[in-house]
PDB file of N, CA and C in Angstrom:
ATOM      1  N   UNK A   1      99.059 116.464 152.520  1.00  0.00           N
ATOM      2  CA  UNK A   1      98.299 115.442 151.824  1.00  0.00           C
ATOM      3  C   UNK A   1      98.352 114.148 152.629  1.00  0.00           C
ATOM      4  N   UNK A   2      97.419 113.434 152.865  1.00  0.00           N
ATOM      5  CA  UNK A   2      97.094 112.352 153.480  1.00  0.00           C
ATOM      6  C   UNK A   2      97.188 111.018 152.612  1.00  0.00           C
ATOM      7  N   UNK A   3      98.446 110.415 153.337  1.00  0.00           N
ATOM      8  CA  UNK A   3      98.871 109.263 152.756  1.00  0.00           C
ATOM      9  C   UNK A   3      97.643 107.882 152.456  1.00  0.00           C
ATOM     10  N   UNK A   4      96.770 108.224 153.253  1.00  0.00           N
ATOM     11  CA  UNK A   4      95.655 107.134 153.020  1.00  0.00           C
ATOM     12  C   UNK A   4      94.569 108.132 152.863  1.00  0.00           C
ATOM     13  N   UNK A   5      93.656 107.392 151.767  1.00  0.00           N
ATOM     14  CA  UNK A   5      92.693 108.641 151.630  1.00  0.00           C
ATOM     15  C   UNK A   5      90.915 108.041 152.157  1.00  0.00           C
ATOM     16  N   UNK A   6      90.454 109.244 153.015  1.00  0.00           N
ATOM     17  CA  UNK A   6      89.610 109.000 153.114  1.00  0.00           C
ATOM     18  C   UNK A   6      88.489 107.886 152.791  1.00  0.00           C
ATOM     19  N   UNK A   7      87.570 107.028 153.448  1.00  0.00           N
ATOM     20  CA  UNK A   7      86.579 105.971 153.174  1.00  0.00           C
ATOM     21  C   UNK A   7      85.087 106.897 152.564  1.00  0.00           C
ATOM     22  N   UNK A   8      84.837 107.069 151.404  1.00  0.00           N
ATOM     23  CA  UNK A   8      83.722 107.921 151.834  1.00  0.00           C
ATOM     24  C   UNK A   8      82.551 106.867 152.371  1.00  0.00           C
ATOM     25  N   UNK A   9      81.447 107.644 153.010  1.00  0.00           N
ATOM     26  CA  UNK A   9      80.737 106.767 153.129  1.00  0.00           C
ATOM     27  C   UNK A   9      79.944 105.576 152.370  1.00  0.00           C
ATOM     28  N   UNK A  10      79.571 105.756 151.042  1.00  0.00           N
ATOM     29  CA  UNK A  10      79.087 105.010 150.354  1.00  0.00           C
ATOM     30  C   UNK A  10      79.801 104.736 149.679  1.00  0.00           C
ATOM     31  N   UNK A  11      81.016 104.172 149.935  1.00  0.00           N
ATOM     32  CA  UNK A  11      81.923 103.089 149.933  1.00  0.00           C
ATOM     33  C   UNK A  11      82.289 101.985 150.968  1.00  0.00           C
ATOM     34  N   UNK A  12      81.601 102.870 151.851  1.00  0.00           N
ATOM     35  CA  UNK A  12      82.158 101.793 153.098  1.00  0.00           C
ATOM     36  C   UNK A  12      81.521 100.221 153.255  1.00  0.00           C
ATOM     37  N   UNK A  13      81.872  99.543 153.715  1.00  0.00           N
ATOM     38  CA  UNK A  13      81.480  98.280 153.645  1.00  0.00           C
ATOM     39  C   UNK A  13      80.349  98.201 155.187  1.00  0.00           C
ATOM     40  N   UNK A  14      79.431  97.410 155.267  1.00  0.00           N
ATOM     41  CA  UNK A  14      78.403  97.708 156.289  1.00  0.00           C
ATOM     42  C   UNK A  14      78.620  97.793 157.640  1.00  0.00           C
ATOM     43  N   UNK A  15      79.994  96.969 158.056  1.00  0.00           N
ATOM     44  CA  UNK A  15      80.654  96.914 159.469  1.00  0.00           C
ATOM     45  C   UNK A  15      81.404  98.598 159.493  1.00  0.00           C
ATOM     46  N   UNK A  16      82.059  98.747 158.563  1.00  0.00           N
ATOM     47  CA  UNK A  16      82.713  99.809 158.566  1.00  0.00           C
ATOM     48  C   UNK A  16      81.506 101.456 158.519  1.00  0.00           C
ATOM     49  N   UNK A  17      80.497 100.959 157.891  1.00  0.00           N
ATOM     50  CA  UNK A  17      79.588 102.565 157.685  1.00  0.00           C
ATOM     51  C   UNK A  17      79.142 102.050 159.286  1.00  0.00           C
ATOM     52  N   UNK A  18      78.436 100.718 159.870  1.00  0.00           N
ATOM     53  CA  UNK A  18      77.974 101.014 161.278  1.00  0.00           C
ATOM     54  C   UNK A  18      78.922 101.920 162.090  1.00  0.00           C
ATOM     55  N   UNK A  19      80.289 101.259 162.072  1.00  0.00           N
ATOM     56  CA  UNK A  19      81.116 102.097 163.397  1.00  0.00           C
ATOM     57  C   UNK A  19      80.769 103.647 162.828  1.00  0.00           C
ATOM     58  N   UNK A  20      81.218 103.897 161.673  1.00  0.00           N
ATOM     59  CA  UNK A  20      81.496 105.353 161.181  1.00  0.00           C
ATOM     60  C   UNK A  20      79.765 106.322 162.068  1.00  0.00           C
ATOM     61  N   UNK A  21      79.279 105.860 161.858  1.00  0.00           N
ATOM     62  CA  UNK A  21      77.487 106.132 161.527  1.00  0.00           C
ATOM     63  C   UNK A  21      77.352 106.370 163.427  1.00  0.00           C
ATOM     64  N   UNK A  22      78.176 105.385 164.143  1.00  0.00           N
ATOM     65  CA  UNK A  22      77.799 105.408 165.367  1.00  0.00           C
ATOM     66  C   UNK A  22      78.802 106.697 166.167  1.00  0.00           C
ATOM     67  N   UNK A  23      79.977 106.411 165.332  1.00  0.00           N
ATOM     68  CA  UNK A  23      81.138 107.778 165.764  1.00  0.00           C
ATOM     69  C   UNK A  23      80.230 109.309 165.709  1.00  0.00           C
ATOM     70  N   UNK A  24      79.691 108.997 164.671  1.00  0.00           N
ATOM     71  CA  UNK A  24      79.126 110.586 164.124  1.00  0.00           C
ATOM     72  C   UNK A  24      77.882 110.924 165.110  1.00  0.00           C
ATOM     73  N   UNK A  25      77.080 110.038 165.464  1.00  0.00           N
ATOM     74  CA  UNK A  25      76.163 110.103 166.607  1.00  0.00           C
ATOM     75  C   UNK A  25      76.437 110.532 167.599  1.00  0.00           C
ATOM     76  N   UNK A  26      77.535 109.564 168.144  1.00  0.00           N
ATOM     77  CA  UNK A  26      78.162 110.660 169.207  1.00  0.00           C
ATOM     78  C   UNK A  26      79.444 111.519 169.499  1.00  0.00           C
ATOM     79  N   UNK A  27      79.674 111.955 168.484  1.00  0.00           N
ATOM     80  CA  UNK A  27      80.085 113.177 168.211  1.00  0.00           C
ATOM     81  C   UNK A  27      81.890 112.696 168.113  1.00  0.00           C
ATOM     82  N   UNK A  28      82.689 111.486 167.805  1.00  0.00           N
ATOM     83  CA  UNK A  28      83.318 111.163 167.993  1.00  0.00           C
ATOM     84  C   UNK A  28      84.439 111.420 166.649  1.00  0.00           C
ATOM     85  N   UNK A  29      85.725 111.436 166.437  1.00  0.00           N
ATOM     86  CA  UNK A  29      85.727 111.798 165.734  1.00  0.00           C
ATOM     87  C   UNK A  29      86.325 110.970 164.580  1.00  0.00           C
ATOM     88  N   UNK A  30      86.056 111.767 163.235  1.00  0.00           N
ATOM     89  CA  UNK A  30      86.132 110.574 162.043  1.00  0.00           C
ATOM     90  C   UNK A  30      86.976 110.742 160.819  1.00  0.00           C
ATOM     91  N   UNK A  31      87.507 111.444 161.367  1.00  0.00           N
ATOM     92  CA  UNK A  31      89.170 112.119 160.566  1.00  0.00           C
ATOM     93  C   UNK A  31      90.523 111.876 161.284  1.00  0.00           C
ATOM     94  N   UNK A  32      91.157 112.267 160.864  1.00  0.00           N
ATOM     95  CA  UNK A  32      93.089 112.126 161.293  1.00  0.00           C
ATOM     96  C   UNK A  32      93.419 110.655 161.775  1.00  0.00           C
ATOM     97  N   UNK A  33      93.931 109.987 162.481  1.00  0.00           N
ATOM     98  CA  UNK A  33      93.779 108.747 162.356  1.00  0.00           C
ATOM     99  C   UNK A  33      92.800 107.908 162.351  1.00  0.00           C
ATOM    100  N   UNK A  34      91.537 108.187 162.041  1.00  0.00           N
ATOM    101  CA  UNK A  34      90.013 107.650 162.091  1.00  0.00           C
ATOM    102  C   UNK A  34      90.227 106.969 161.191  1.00  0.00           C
ATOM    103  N   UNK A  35      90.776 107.889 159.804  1.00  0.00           N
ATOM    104  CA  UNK A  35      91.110 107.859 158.453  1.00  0.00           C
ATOM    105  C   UNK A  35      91.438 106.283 158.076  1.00  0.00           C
ATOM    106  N   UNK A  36      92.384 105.885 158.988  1.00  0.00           N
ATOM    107  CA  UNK A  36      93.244 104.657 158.546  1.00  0.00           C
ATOM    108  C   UNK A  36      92.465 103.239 159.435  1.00  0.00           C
ATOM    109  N   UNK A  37      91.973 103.857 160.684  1.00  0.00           N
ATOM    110  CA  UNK A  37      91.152 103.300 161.540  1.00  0.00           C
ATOM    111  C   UNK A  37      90.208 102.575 161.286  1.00  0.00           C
ATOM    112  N   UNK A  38      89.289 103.096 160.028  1.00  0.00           N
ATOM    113  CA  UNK A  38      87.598 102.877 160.090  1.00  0.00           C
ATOM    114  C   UNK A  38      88.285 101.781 158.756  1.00  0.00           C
ATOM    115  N   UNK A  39      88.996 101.324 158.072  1.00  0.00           N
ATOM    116  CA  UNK A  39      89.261 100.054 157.383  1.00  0.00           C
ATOM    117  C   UNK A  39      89.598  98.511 158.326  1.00  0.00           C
ATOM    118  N   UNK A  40      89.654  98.963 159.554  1.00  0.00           N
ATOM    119  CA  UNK A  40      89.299  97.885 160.524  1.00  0.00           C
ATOM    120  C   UNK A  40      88.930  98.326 161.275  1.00  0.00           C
ATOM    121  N   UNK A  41      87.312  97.948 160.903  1.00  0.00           N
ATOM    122  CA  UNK A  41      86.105  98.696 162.349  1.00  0.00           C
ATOM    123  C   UNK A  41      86.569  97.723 163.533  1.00  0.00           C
ATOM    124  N   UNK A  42      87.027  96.747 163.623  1.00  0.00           N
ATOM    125  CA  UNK A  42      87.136  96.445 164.926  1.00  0.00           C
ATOM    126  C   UNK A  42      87.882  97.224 165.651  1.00  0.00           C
ATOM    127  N   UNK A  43      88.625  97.534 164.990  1.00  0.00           N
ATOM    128  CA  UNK A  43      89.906  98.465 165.874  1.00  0.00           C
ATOM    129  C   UNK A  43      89.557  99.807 165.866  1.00  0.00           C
ATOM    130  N   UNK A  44      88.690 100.333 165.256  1.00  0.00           N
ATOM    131  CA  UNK A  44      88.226 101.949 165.110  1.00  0.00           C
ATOM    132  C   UNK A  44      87.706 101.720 166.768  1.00  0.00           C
ATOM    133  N   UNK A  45      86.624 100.687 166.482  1.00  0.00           N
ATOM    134  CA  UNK A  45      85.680 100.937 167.893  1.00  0.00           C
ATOM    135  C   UNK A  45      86.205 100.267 169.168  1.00  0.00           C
ATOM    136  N   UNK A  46      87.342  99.559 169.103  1.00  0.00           N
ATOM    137  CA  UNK A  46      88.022  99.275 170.345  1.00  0.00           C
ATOM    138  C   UNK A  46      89.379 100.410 170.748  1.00  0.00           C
ATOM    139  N   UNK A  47      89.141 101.032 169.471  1.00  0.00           N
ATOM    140  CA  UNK A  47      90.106 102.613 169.807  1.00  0.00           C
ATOM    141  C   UNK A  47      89.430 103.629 170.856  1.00  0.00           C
ATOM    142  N   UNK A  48      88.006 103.404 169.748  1.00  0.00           N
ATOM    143  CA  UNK A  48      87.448 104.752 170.455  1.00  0.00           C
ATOM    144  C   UNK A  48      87.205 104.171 171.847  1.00  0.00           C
ATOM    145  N   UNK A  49      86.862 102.787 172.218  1.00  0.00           N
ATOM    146  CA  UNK A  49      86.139 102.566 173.315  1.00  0.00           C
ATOM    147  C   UNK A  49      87.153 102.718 174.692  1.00  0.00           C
ATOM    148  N   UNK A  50      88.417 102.775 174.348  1.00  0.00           N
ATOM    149  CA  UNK A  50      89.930 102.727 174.956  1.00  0.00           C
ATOM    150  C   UNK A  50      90.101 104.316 175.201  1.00  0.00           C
ATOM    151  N   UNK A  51      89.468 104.791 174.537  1.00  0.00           N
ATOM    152  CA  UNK A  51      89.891 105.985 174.274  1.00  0.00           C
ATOM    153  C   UNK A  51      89.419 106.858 175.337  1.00  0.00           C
ATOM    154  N   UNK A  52      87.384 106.868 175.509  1.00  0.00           N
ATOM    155  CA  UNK A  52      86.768 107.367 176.093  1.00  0.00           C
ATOM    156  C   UNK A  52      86.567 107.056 177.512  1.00  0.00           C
ATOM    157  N   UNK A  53      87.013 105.356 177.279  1.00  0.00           N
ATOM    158  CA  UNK A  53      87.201 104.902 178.911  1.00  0.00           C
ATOM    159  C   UNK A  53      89.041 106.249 179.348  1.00  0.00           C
ATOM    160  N   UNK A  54      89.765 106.383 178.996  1.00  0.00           N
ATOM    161  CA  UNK A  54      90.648 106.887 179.421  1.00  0.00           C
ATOM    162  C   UNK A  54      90.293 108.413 179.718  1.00  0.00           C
ATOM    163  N   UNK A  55      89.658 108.664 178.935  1.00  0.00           N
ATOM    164  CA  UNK A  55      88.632 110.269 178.649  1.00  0.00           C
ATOM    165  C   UNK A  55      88.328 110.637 179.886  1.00  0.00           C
ATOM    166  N   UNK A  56      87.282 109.501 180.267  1.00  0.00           N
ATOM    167  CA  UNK A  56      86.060 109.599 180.980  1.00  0.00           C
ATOM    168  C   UNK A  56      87.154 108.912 182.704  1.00  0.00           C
ATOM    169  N   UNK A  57      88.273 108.495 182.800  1.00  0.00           N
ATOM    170  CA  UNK A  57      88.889 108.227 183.973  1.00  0.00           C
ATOM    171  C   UNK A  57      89.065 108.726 185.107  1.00  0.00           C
ATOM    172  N   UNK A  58      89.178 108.512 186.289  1.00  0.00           N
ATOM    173  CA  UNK A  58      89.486 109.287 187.236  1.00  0.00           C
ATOM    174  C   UNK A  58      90.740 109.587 187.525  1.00  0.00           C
ATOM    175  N   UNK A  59      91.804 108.591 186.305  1.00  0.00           N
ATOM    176  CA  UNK A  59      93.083 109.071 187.097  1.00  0.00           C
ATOM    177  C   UNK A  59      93.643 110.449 186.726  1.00  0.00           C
ATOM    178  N   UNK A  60      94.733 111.281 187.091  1.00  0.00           N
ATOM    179  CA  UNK A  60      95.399 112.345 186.923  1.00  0.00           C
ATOM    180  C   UNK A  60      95.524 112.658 185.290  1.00  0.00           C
ATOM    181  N   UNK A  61      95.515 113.582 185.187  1.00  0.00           N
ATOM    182  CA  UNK A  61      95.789 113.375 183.791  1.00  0.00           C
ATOM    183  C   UNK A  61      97.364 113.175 182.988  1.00  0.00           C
ATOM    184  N   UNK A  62      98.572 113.094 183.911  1.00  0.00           N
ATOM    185  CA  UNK A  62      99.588 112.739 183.843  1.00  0.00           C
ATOM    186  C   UNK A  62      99.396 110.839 183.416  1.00  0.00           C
ATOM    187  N   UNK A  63      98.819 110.684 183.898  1.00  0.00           N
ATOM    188  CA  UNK A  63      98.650 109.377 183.815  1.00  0.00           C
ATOM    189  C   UNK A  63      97.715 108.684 182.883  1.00  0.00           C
ATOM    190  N   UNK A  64      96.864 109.518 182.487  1.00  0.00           N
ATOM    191  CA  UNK A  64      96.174 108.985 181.324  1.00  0.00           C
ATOM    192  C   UNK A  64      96.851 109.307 180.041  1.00  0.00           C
ATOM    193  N   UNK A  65      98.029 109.821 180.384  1.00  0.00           N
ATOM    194  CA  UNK A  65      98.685 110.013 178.778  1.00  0.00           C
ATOM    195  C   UNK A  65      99.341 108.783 178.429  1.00  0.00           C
ATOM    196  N   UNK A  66     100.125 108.306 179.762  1.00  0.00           N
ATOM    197  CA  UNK A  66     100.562 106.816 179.773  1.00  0.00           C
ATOM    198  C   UNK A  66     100.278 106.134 178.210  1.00  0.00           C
ATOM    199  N   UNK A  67      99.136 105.411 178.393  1.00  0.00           N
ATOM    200  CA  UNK A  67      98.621 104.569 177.479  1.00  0.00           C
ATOM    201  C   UNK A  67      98.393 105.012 176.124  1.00  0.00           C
ATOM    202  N   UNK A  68      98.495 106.644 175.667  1.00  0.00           N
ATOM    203  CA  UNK A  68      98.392 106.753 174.625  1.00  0.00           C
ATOM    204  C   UNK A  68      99.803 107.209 174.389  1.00  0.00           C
ATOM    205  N   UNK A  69     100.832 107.569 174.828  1.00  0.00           N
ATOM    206  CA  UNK A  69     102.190 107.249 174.583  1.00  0.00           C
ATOM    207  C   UNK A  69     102.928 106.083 174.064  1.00  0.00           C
ATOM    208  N   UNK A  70     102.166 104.883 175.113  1.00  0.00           N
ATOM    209  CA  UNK A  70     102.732 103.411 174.627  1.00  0.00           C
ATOM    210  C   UNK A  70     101.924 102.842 173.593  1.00  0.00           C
ATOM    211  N   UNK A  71     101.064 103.399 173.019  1.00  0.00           N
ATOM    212  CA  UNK A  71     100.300 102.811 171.788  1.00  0.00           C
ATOM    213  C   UNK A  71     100.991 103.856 170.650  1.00  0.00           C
ATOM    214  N   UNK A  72     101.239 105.224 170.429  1.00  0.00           N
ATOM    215  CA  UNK A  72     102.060 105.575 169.603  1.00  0.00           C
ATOM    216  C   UNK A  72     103.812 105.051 170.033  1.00  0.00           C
ATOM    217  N   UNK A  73     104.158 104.592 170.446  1.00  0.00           N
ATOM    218  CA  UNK A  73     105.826 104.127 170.595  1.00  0.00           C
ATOM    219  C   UNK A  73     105.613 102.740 169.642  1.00  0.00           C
ATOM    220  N   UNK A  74     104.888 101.720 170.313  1.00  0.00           N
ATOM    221  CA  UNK A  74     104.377 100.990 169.388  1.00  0.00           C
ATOM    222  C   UNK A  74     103.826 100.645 167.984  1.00  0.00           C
ATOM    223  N   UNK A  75     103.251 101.892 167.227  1.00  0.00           N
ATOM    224  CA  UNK A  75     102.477 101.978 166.420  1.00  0.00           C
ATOM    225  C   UNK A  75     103.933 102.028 164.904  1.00  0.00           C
ATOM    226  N   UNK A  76     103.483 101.084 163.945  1.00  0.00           N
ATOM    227  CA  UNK A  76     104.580 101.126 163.111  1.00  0.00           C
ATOM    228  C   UNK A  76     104.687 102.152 162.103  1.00  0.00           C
ATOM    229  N   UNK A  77     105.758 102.432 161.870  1.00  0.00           N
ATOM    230  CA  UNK A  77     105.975 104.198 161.639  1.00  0.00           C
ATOM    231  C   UNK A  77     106.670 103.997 159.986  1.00  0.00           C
ATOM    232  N   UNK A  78     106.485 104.301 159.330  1.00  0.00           N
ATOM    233  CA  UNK A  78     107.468 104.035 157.862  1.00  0.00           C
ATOM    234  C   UNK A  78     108.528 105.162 158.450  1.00  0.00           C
ATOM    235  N   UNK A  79     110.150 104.995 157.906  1.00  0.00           N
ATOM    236  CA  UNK A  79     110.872 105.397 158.116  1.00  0.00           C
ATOM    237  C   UNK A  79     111.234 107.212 156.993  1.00  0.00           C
ATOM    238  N   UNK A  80     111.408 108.072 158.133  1.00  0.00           N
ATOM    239  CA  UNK A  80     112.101 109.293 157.012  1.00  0.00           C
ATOM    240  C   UNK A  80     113.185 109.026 156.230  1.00  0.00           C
ATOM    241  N   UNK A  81     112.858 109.827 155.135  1.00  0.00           N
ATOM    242  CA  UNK A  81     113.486 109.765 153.724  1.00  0.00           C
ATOM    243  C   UNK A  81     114.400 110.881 153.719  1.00  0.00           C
TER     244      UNK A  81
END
């Protein structure tokens, strides 16, 4: 069960249905941490845009994990119970 629940769309607020609306266009995706994501479209679409630039990189792929390692080490975690 998913601690934050889904935005449906016609709930979303108009910044938030654009990003969603533009993810789905191109095929991006809009579940698992999207989930918590698309309540600050700024950060949904500077995720994805971080994301696909790393995607779309020339470096090794050892090295493009880099940055998504140090954004989950970073990312604040509620503690196990």
């Amino acid at each position: 069960m998913s601690r934050i629940s889904a935005l449906a769309p016609g709930r979303m607020t108009a910044e938030q249905r654009k990003v969603y609306d533009e993810s789905v266009a191109r095929g991006l995706p809009t579940g698992g941490p999207c989930t918590a994501y698309i309540r600050i479209p700024q950060f949904m679409a500077i995720n994805q845009e971080m994301s696909n630039y790393l995607r779309n990189s020339s470096q090794p792929d050892h090295l493009r994990q880099i940055p998504a390692s140090l954004q989950w080490c970073r990312s604040p975690r509620t503690p196990s119970t």
